[in-house]
N, C-alpha and C. Protein backbone atom coordinates (compact mmCIF):
# COMPACT_ATOMS: atom_id res chain seq x y z
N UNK A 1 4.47 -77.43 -8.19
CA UNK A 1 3.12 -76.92 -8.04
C UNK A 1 2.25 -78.05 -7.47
N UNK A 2 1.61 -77.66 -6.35
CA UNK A 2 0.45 -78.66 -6.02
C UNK A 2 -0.11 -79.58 -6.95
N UNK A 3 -0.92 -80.39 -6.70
CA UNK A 3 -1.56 -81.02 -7.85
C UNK A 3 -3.00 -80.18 -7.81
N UNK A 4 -3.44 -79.82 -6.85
CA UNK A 4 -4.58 -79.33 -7.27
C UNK A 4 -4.36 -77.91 -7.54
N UNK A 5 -3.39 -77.42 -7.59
CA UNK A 5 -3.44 -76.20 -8.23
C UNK A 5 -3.17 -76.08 -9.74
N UNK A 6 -2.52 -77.21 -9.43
CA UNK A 6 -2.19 -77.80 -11.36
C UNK A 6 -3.69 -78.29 -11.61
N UNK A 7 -4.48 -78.92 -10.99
CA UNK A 7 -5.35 -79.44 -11.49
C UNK A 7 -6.85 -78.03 -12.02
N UNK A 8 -6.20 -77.36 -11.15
CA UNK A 8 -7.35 -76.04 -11.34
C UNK A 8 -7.19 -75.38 -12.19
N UNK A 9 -5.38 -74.91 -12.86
CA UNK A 9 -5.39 -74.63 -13.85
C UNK A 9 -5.68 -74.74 -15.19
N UNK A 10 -5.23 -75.91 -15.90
CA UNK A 10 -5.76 -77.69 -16.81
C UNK A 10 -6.91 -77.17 -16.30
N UNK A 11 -8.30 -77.02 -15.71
CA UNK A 11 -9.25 -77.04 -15.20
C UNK A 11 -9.64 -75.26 -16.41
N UNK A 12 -9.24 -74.48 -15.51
CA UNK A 12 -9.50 -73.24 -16.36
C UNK A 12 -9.11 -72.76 -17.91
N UNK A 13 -7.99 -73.92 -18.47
CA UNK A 13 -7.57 -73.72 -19.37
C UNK A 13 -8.71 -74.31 -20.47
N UNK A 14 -8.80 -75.58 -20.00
CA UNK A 14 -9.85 -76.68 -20.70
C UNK A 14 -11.33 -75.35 -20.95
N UNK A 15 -11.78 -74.95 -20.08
CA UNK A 15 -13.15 -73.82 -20.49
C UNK A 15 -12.71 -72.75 -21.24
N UNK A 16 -11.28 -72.53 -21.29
CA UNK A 16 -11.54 -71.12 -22.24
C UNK A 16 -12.13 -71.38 -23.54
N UNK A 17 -11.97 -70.75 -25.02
CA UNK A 17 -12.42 -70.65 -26.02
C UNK A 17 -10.89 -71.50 -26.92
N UNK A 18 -11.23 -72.34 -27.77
CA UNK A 18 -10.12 -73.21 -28.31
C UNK A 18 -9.14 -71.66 -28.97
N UNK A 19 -9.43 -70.57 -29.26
CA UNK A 19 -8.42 -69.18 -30.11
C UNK A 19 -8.33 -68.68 -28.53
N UNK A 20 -8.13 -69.26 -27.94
CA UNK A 20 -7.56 -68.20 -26.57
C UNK A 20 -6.16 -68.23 -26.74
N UNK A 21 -5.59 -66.98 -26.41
CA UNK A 21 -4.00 -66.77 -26.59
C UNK A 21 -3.50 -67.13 -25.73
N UNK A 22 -1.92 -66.96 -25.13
CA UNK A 22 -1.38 -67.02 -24.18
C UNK A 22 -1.47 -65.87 -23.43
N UNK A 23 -1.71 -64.49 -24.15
CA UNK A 23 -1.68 -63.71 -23.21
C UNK A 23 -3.28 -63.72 -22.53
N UNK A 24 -4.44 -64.17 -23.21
CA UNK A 24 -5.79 -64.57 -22.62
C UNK A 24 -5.49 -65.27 -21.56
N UNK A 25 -4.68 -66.46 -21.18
CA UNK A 25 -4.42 -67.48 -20.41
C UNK A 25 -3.90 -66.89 -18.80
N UNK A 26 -2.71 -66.29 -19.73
CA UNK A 26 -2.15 -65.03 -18.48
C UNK A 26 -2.75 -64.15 -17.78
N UNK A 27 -3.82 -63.42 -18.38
CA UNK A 27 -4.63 -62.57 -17.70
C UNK A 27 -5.47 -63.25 -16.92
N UNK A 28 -5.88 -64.15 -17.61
CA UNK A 28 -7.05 -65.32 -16.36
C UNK A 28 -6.32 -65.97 -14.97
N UNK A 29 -5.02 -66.06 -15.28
CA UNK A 29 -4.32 -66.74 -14.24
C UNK A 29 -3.70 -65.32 -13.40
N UNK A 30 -3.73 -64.45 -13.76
CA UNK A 30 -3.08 -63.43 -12.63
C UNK A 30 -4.50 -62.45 -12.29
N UNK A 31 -5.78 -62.73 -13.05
CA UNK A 31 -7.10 -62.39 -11.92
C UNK A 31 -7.18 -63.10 -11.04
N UNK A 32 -7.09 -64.57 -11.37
CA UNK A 32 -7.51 -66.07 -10.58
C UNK A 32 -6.75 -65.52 -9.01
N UNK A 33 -5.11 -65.65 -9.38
CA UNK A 33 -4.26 -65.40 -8.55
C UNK A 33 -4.26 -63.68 -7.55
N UNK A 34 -4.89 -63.29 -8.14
CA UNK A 34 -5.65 -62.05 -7.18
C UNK A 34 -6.43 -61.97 -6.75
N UNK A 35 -7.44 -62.59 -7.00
CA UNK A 35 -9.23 -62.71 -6.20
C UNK A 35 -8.60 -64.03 -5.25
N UNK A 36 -7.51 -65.18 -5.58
CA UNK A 36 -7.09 -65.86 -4.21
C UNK A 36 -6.16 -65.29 -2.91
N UNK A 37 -5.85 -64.27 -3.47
CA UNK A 37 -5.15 -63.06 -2.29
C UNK A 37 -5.84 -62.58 -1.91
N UNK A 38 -6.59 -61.85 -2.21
CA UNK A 38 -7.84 -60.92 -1.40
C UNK A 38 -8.53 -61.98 -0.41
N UNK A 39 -8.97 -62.93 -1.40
CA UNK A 39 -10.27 -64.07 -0.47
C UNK A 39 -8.96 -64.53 0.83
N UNK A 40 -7.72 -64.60 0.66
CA UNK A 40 -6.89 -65.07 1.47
C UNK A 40 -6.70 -63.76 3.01
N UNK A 41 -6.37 -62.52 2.19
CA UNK A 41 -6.26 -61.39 3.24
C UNK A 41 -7.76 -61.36 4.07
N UNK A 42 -8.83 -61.40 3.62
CA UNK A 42 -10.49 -61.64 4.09
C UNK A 42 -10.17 -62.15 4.91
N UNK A 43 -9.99 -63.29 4.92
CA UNK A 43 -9.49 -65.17 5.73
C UNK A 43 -8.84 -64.76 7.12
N UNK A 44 -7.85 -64.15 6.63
CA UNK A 44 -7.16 -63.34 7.47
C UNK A 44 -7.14 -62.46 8.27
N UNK A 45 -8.31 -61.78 8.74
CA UNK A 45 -8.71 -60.61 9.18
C UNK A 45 -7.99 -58.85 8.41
N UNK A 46 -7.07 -59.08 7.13
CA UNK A 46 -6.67 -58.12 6.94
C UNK A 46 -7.82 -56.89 5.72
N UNK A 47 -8.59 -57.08 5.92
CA UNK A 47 -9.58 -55.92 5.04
C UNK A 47 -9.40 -54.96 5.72
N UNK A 48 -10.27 -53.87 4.26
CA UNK A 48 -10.27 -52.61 4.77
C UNK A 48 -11.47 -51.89 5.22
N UNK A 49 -11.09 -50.68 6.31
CA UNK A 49 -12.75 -50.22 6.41
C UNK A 49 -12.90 -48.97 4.83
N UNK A 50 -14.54 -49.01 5.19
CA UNK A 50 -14.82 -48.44 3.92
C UNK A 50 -14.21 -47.25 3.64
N UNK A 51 -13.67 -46.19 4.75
CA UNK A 51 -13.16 -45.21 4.63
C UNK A 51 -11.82 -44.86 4.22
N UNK A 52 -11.15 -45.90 4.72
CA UNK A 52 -9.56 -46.06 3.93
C UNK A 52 -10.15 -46.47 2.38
N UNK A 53 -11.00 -47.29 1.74
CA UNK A 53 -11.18 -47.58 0.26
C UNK A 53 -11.40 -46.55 -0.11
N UNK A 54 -13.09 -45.53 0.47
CA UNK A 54 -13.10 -44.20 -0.35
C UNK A 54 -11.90 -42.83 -0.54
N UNK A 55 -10.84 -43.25 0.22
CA UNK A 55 -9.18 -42.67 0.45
C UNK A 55 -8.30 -42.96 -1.02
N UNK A 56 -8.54 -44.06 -0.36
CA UNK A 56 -7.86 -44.87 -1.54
C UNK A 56 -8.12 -44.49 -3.47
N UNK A 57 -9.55 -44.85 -3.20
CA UNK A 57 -9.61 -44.55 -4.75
C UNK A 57 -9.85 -43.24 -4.94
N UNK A 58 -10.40 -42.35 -4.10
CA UNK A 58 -9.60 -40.59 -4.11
C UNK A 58 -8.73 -40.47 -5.15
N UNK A 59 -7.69 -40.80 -4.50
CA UNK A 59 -5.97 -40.84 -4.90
C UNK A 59 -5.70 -41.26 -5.99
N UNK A 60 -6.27 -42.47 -5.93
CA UNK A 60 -6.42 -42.47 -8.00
C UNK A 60 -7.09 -42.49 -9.26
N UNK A 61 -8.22 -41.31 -8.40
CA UNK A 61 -8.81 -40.30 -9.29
C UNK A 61 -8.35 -39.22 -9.62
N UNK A 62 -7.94 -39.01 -8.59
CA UNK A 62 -6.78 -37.29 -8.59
C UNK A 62 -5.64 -37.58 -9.57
């Protein structure tokens, strides 16, 4: 692992609440690791237009 990705983690771990679980830890690290995919696909030119989203969540409303 990078160091600064190690360092960001140690970084996010240090602010949680001292009774944070492991599964608290986990959930923070696989939002973290999803809002850096999205901001990455953005980066990327891969977004969506608004009309494929209102499609989208259609489908899993239905």
């Amino acid at each position: 692992m990078p160091t600064k990705v190690k360092e960001a983690v140690i970084d996010m771990i240090q602010r949680m609440p001292d009774d944070a679980s492991v599964a608290d830890i986990m959930a923070e690290l696989y939002i973290r690791r999803k809002i850096d995919e999205g901001l990455q696909q953005l980066d990327s030119g891969q977004e969506l237009e608004h009309a494929e989203v209102q499609q989208r969540v259609q489908r899993w409303l239905s």
